[in-house]
Structure formats: C-alpha cells, structure tokens
PDB file of N, CA and C in Angstrom:
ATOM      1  N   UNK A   1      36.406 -70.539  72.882  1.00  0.00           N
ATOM      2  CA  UNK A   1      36.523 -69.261  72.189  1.00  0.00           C
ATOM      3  C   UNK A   1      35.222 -68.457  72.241  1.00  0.00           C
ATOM      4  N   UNK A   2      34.235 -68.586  73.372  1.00  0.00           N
ATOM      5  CA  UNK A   2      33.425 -68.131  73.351  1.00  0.00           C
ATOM      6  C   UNK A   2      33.297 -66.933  73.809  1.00  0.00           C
ATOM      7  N   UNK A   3      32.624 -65.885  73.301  1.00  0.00           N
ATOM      8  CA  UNK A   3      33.097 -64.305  74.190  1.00  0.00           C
ATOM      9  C   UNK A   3      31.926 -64.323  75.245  1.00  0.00           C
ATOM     10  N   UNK A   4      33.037 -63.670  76.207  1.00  0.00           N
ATOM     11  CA  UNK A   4      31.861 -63.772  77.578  1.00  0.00           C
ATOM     12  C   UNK A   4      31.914 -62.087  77.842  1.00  0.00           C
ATOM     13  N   UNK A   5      33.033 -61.694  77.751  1.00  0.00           N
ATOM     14  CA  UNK A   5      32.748 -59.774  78.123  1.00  0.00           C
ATOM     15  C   UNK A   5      32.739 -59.634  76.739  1.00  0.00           C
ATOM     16  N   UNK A   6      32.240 -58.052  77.105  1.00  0.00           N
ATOM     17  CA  UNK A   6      32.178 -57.056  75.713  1.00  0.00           C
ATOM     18  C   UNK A   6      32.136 -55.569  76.693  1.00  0.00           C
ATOM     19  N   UNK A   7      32.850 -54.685  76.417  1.00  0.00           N
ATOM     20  CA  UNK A   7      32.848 -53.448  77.016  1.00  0.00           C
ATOM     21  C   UNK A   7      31.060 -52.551  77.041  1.00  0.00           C
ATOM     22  N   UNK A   8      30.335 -53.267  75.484  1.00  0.00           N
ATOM     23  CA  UNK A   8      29.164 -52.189  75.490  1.00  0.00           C
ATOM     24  C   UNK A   8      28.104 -53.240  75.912  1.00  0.00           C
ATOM     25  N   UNK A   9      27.631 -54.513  75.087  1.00  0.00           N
ATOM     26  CA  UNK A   9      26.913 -55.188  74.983  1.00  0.00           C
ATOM     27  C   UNK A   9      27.271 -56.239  76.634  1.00  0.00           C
ATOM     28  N   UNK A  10      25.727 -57.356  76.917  1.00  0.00           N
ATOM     29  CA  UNK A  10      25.781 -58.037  77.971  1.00  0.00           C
ATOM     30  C   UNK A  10      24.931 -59.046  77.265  1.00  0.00           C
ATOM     31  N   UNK A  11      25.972 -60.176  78.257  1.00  0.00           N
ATOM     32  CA  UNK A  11      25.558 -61.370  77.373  1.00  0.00           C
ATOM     33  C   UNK A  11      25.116 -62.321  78.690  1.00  0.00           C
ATOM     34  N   UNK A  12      23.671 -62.701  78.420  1.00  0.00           N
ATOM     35  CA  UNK A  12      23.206 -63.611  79.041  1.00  0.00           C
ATOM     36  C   UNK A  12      22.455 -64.905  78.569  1.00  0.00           C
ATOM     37  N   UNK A  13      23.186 -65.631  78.450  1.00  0.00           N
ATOM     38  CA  UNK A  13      23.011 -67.184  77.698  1.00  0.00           C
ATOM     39  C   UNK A  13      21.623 -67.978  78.088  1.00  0.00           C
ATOM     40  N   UNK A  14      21.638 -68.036  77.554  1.00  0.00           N
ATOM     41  CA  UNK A  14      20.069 -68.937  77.301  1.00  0.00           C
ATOM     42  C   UNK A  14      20.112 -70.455  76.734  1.00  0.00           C
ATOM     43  N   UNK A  15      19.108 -70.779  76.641  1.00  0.00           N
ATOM     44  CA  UNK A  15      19.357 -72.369  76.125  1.00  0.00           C
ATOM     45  C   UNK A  15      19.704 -72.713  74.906  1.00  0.00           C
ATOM     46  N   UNK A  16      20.628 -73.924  74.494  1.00  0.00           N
ATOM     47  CA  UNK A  16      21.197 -74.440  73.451  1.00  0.00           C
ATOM     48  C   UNK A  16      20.467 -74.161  72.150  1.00  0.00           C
ATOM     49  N   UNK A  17      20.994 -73.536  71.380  1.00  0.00           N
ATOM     50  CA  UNK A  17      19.793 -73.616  69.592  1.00  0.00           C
ATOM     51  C   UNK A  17      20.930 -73.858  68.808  1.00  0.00           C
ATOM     52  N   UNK A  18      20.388 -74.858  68.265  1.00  0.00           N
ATOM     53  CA  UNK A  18      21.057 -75.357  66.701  1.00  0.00           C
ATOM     54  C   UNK A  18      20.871 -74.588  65.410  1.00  0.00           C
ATOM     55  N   UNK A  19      21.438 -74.034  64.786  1.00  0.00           N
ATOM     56  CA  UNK A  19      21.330 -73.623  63.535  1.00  0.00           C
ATOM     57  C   UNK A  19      22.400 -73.878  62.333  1.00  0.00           C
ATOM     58  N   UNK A  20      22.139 -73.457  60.726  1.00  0.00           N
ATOM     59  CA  UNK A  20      23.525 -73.404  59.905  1.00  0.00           C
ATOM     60  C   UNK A  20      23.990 -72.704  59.437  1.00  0.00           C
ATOM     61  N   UNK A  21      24.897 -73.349  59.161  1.00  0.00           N
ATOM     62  CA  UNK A  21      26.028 -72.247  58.516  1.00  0.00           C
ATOM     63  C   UNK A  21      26.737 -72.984  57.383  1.00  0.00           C
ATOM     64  N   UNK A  22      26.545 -72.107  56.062  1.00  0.00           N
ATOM     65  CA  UNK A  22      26.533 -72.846  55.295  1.00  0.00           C
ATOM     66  C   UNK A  22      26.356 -74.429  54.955  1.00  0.00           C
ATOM     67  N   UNK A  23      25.024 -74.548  55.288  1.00  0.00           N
ATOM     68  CA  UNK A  23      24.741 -75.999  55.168  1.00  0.00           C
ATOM     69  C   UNK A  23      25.197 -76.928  56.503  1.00  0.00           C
ATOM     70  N   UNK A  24      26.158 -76.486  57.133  1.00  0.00           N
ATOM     71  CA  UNK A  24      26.721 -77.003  58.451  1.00  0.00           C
ATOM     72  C   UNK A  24      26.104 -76.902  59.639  1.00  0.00           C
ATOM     73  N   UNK A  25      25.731 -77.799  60.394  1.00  0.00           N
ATOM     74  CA  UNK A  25      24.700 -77.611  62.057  1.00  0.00           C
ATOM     75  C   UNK A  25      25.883 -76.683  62.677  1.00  0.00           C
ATOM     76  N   UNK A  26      25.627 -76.574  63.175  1.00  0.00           N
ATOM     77  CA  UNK A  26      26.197 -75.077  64.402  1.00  0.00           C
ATOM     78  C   UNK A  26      25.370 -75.230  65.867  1.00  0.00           C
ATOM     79  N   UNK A  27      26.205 -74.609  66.731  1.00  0.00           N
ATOM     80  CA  UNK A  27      25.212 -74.984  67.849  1.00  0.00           C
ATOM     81  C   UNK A  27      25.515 -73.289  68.814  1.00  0.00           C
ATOM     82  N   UNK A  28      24.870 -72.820  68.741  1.00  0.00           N
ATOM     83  CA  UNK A  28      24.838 -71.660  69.738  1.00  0.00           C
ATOM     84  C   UNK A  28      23.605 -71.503  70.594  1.00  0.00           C
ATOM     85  N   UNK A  29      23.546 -70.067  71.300  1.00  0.00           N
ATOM     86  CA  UNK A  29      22.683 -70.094  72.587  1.00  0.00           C
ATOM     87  C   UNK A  29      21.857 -69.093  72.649  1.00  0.00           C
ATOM     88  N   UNK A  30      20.670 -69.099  73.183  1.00  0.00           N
ATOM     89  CA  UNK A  30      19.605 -68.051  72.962  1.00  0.00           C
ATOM     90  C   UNK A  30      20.410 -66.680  73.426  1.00  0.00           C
ATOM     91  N   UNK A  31      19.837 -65.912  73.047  1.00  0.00           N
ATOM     92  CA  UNK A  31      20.289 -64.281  73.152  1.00  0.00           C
ATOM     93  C   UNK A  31      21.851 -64.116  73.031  1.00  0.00           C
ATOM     94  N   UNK A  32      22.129 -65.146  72.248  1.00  0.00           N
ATOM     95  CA  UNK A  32      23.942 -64.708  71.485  1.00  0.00           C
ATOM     96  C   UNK A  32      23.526 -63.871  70.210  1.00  0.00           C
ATOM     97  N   UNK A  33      24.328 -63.954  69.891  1.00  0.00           N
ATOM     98  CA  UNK A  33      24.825 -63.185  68.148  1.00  0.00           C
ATOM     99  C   UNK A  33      24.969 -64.592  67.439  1.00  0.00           C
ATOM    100  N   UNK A  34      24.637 -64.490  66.327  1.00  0.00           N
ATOM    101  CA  UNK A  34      25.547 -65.296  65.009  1.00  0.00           C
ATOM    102  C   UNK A  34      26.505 -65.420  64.861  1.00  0.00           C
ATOM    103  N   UNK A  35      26.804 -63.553  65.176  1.00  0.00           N
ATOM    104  CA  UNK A  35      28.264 -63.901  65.029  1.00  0.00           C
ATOM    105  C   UNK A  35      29.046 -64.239  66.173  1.00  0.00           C
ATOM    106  N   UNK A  36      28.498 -64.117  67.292  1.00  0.00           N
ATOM    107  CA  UNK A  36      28.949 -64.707  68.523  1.00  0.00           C
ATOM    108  C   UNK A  36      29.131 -66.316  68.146  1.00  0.00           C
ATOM    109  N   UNK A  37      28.424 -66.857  67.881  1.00  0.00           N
ATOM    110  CA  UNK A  37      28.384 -68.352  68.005  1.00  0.00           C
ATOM    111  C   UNK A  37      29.170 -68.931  67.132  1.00  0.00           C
ATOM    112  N   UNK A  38      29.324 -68.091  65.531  1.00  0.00           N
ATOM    113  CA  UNK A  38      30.502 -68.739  64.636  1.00  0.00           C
ATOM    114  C   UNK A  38      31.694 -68.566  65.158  1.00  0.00           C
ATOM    115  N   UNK A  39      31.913 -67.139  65.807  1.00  0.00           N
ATOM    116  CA  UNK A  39      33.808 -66.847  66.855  1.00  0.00           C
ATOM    117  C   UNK A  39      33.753 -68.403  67.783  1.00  0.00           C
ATOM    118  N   UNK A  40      32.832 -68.299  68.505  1.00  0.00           N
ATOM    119  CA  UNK A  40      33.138 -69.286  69.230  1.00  0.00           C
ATOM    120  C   UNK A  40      32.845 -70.793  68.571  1.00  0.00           C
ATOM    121  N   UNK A  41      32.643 -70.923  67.440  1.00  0.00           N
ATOM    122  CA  UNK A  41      32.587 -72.456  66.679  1.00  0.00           C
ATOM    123  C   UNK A  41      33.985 -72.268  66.109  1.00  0.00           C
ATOM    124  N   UNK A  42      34.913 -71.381  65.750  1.00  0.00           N
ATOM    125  CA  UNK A  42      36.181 -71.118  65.324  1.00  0.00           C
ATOM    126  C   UNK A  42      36.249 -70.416  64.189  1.00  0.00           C
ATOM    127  N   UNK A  43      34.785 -70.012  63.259  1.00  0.00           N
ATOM    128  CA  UNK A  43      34.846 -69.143  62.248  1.00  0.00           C
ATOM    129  C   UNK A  43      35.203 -68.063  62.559  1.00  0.00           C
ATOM    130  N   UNK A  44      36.244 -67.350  61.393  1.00  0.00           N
ATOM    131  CA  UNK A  44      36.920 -66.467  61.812  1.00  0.00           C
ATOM    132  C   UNK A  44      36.639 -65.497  60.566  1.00  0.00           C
ATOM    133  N   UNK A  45      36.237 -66.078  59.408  1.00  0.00           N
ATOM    134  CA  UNK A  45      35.461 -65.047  58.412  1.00  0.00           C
ATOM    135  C   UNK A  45      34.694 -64.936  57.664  1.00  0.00           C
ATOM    136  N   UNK A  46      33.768 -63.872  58.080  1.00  0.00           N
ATOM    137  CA  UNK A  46      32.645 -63.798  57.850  1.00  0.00           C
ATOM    138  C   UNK A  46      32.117 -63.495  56.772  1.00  0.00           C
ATOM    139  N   UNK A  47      32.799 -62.602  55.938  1.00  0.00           N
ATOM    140  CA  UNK A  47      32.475 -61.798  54.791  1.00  0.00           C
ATOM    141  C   UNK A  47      33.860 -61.297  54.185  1.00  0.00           C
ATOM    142  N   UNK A  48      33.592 -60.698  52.724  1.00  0.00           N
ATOM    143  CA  UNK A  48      34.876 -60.069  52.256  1.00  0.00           C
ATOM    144  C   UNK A  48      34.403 -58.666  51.803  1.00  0.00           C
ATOM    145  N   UNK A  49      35.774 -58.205  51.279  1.00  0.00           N
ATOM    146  CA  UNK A  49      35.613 -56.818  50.862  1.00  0.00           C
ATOM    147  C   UNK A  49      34.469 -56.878  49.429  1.00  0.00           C
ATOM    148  N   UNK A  50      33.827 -55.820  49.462  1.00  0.00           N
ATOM    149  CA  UNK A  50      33.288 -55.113  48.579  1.00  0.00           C
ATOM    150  C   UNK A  50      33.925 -55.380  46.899  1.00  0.00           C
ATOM    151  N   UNK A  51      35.521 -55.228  46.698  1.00  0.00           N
ATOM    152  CA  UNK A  51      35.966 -54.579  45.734  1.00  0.00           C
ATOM    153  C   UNK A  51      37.415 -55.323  45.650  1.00  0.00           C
ATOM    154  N   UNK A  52      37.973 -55.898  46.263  1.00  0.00           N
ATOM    155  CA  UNK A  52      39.251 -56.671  46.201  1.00  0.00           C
ATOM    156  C   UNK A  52      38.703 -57.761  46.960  1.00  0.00           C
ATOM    157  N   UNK A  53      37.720 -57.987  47.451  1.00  0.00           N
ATOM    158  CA  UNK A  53      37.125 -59.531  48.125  1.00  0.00           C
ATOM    159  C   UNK A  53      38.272 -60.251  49.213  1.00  0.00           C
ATOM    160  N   UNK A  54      38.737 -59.376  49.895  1.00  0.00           N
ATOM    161  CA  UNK A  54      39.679 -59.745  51.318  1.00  0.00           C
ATOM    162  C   UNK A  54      38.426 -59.915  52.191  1.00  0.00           C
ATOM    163  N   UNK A  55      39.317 -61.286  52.559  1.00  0.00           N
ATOM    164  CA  UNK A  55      38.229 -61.893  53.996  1.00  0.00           C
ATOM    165  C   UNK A  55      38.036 -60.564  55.106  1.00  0.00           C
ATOM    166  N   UNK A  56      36.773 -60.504  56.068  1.00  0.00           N
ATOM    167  CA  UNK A  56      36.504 -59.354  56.906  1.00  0.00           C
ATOM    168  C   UNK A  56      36.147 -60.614  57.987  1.00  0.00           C
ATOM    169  N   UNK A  57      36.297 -60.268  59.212  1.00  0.00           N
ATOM    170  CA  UNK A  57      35.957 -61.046  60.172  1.00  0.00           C
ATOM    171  C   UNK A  57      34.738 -60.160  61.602  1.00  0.00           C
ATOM    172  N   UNK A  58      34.911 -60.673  62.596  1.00  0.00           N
ATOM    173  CA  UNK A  58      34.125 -60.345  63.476  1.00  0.00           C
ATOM    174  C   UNK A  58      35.148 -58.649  63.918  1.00  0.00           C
ATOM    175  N   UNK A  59      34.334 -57.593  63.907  1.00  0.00           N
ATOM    176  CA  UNK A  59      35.189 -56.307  64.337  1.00  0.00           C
ATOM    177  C   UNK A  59      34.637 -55.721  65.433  1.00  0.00           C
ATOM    178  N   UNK A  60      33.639 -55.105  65.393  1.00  0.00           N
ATOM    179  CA  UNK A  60      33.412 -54.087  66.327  1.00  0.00           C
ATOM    180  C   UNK A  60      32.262 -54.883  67.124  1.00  0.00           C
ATOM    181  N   UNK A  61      31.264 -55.856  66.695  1.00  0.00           N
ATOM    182  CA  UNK A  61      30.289 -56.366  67.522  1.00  0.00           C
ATOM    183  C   UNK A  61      29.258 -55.523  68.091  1.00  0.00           C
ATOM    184  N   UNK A  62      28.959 -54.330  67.194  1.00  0.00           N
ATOM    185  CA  UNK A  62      27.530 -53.801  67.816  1.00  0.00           C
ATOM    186  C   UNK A  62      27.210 -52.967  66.497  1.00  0.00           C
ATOM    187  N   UNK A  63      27.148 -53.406  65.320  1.00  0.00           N
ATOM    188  CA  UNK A  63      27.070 -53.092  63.931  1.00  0.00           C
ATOM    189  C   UNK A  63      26.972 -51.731  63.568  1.00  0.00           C
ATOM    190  N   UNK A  64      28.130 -51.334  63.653  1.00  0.00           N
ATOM    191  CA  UNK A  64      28.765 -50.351  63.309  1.00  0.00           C
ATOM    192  C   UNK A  64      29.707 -50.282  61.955  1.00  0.00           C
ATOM    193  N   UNK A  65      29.752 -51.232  61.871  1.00  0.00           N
ATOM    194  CA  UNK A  65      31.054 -51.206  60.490  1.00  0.00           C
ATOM    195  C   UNK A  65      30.220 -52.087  59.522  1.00  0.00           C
ATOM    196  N   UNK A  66      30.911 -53.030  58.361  1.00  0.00           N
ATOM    197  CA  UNK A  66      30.503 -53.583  57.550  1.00  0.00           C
ATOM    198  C   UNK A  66      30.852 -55.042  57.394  1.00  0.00           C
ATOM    199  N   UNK A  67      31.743 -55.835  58.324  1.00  0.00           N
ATOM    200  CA  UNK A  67      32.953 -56.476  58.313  1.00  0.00           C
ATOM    201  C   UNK A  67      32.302 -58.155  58.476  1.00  0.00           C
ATOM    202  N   UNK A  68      30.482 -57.641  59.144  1.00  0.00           N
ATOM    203  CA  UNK A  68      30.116 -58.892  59.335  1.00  0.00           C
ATOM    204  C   UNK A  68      28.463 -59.153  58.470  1.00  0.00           C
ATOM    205  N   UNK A  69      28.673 -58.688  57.425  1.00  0.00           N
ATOM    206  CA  UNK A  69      27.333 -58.432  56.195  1.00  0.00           C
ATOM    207  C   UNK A  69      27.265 -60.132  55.742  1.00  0.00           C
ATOM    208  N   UNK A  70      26.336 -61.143  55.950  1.00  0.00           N
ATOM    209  CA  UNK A  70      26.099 -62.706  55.363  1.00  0.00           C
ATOM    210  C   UNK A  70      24.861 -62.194  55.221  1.00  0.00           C
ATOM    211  N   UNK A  71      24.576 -63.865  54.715  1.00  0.00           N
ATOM    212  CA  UNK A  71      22.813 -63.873  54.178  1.00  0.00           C
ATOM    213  C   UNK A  71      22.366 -64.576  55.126  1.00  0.00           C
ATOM    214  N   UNK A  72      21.233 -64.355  55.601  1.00  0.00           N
ATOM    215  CA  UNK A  72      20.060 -64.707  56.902  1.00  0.00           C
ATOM    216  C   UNK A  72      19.556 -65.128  56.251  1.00  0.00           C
ATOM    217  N   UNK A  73      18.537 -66.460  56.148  1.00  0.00           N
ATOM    218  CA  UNK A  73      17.621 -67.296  55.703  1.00  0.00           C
ATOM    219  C   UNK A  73      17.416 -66.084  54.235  1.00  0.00           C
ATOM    220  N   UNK A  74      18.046 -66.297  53.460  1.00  0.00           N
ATOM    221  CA  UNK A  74      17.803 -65.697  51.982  1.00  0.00           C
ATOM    222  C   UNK A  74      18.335 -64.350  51.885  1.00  0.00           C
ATOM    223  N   UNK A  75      18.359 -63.507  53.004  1.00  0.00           N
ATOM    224  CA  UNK A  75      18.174 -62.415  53.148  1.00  0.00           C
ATOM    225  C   UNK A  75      19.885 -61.792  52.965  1.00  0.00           C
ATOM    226  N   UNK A  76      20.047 -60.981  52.393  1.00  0.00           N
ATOM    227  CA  UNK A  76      21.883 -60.504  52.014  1.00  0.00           C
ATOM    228  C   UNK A  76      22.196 -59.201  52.599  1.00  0.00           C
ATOM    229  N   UNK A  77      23.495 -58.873  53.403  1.00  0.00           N
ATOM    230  CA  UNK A  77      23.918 -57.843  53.723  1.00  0.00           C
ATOM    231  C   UNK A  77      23.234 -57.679  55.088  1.00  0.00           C
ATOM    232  N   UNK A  78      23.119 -58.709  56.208  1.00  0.00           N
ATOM    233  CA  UNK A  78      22.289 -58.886  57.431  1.00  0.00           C
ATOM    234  C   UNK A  78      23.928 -58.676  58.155  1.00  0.00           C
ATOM    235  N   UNK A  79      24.040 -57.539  59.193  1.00  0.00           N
ATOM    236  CA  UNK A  79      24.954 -57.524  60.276  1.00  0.00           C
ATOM    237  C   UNK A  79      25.221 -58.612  61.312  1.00  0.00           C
ATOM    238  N   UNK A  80      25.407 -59.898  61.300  1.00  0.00           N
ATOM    239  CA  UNK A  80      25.323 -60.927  62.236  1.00  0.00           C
ATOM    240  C   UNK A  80      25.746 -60.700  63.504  1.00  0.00           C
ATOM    241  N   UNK A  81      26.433 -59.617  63.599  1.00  0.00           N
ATOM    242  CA  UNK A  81      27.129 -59.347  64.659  1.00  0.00           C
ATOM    243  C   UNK A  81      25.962 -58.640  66.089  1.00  0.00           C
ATOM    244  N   UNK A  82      24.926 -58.264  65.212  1.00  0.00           N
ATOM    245  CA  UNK A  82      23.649 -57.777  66.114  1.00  0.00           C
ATOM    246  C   UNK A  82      22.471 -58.727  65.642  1.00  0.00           C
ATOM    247  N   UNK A  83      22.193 -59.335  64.988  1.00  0.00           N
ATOM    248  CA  UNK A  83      21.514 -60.764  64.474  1.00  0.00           C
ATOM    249  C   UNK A  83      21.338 -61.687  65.814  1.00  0.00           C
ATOM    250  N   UNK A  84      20.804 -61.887  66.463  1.00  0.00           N
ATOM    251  CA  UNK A  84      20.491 -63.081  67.614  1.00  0.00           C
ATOM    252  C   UNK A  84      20.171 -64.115  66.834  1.00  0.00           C
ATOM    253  N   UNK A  85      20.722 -65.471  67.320  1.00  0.00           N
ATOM    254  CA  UNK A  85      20.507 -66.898  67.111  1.00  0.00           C
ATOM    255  C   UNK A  85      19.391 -67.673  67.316  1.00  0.00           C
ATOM    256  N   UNK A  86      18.858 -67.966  66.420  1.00  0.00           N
ATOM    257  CA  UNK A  86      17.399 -68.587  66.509  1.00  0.00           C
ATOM    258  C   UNK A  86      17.127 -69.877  65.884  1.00  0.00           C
ATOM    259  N   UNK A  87      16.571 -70.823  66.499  1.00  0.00           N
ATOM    260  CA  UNK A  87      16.198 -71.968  66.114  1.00  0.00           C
ATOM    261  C   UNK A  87      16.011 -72.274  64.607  1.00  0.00           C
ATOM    262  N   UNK A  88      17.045 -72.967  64.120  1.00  0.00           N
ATOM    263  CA  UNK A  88      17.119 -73.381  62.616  1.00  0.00           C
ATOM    264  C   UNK A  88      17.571 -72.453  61.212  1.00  0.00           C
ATOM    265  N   UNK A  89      18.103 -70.867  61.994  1.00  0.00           N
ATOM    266  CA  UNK A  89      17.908 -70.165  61.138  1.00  0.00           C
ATOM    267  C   UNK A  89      19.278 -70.319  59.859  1.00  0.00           C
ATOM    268  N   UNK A  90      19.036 -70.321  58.263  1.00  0.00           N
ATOM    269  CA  UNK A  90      20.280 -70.638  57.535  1.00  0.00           C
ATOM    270  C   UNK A  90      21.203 -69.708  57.592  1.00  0.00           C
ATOM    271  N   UNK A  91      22.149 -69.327  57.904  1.00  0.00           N
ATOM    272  CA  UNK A  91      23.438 -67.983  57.575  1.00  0.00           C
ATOM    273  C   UNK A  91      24.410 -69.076  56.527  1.00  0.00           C
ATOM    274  N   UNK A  92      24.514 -68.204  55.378  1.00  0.00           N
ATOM    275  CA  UNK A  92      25.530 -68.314  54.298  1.00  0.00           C
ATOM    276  C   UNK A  92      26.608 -67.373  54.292  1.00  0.00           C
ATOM    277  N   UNK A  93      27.758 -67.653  53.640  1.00  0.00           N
ATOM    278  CA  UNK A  93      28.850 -66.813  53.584  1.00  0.00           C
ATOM    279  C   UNK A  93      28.286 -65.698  52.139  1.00  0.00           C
ATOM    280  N   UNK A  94      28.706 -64.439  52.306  1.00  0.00           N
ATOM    281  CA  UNK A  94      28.991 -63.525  51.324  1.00  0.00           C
ATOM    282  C   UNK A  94      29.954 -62.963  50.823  1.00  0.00           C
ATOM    283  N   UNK A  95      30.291 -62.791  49.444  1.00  0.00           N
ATOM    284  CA  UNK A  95      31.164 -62.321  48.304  1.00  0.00           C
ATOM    285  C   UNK A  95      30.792 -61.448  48.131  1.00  0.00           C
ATOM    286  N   UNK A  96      31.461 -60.173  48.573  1.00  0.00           N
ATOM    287  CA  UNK A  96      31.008 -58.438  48.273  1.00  0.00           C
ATOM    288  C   UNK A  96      30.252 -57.935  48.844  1.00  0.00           C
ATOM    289  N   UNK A  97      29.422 -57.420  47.504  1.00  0.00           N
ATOM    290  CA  UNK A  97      28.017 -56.409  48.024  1.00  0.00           C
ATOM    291  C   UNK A  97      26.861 -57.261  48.413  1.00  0.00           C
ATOM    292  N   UNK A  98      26.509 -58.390  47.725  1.00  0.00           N
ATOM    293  CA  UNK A  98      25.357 -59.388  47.560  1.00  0.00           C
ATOM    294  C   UNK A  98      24.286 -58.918  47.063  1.00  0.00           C
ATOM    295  N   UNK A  99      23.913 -60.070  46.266  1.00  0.00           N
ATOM    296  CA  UNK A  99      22.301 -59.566  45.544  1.00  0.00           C
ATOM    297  C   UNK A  99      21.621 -58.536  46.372  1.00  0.00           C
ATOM    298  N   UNK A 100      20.828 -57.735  45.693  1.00  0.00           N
ATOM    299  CA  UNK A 100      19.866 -57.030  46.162  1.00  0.00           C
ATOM    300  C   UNK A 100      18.227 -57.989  45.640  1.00  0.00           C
ATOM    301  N   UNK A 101      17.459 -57.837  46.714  1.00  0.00           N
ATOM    302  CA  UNK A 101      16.369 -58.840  46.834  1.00  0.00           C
ATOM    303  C   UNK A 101      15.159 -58.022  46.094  1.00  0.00           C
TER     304      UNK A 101
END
C-alpha cells in the first residue's frame, strides 16, 4: 500500500528509518511523508474533525487541507502529509484542535 505516483509531488526513496506511532515502531523511508509511511503501514486515520470528532484520513498530500493535523515529537496540529520521516521521530494521534503549546 505504498504510494509510488502522486500527480504533484516525486518520490524518491531513500534508506529504511524506523520511527513511532503512537508508541508503535513503524518503519518508513528517507524522503517519504509520515503520512506516506502510516498509508502504507495500513493507517488509514489520521486525525478527526474539529467539532463532531469524525475520523479524517490521508486527502490531498501536499498540505492543503486539514485532514492530516497529529503531534510531531510534542508538537500539535503538524501536517504529516508534508512532514518527512526521520530517524526516531514520535507522531501521536489527535482529537480536534489540540493543545496549543
């Protein structure tokens, strides 16, 4: 389930990096997305609504919308979908808006 085209973005894979997700090892590849690497681990959602808290998943992939807002090593409301994968980094799931830091 790994995405290999994208109409805007180009994806050229790099070597294996481990990181988590929620507490979970994950394994994706240099110069992916986050959210590239959870689609292709089988996560399918990423975040919820704002205001009725409906799951949002991977949408547009060049952060344009809101659909893929988690927390980056502490950090809340991070677009994963333009986020590159980096050695050890934590991504948590988010409920809504998320703390402001």
């Amino acid at each position: 389930m790994r995405i290999e085209q994208h109409p805007i973005l180009d994806f050229q894979r790099g070597e294996k990096i481990v990181f988590f997700f929620n507490g979970q090892e994950m394994e994706g590849y240099a110069n992916e997305t986050i959210a590239g690497a959870l689609h292709a681990a089988g996560v399918r959602e990423l975040s919820h609504s704002p205001e009725l808290r409906r799951p949002r998943g991977l949408f547009c992939a060049i952060g344009n919308c809101s659909s893929c807002f988690m927390v980056v090593d502490g950090q809340p409301n991070v677009r994963v979908c333009v986020e590159k994968v980096r050695p050890g980094v934590r991504v948590e799931s988010q409920r809504g808006k998320g703390d402001l830091i």
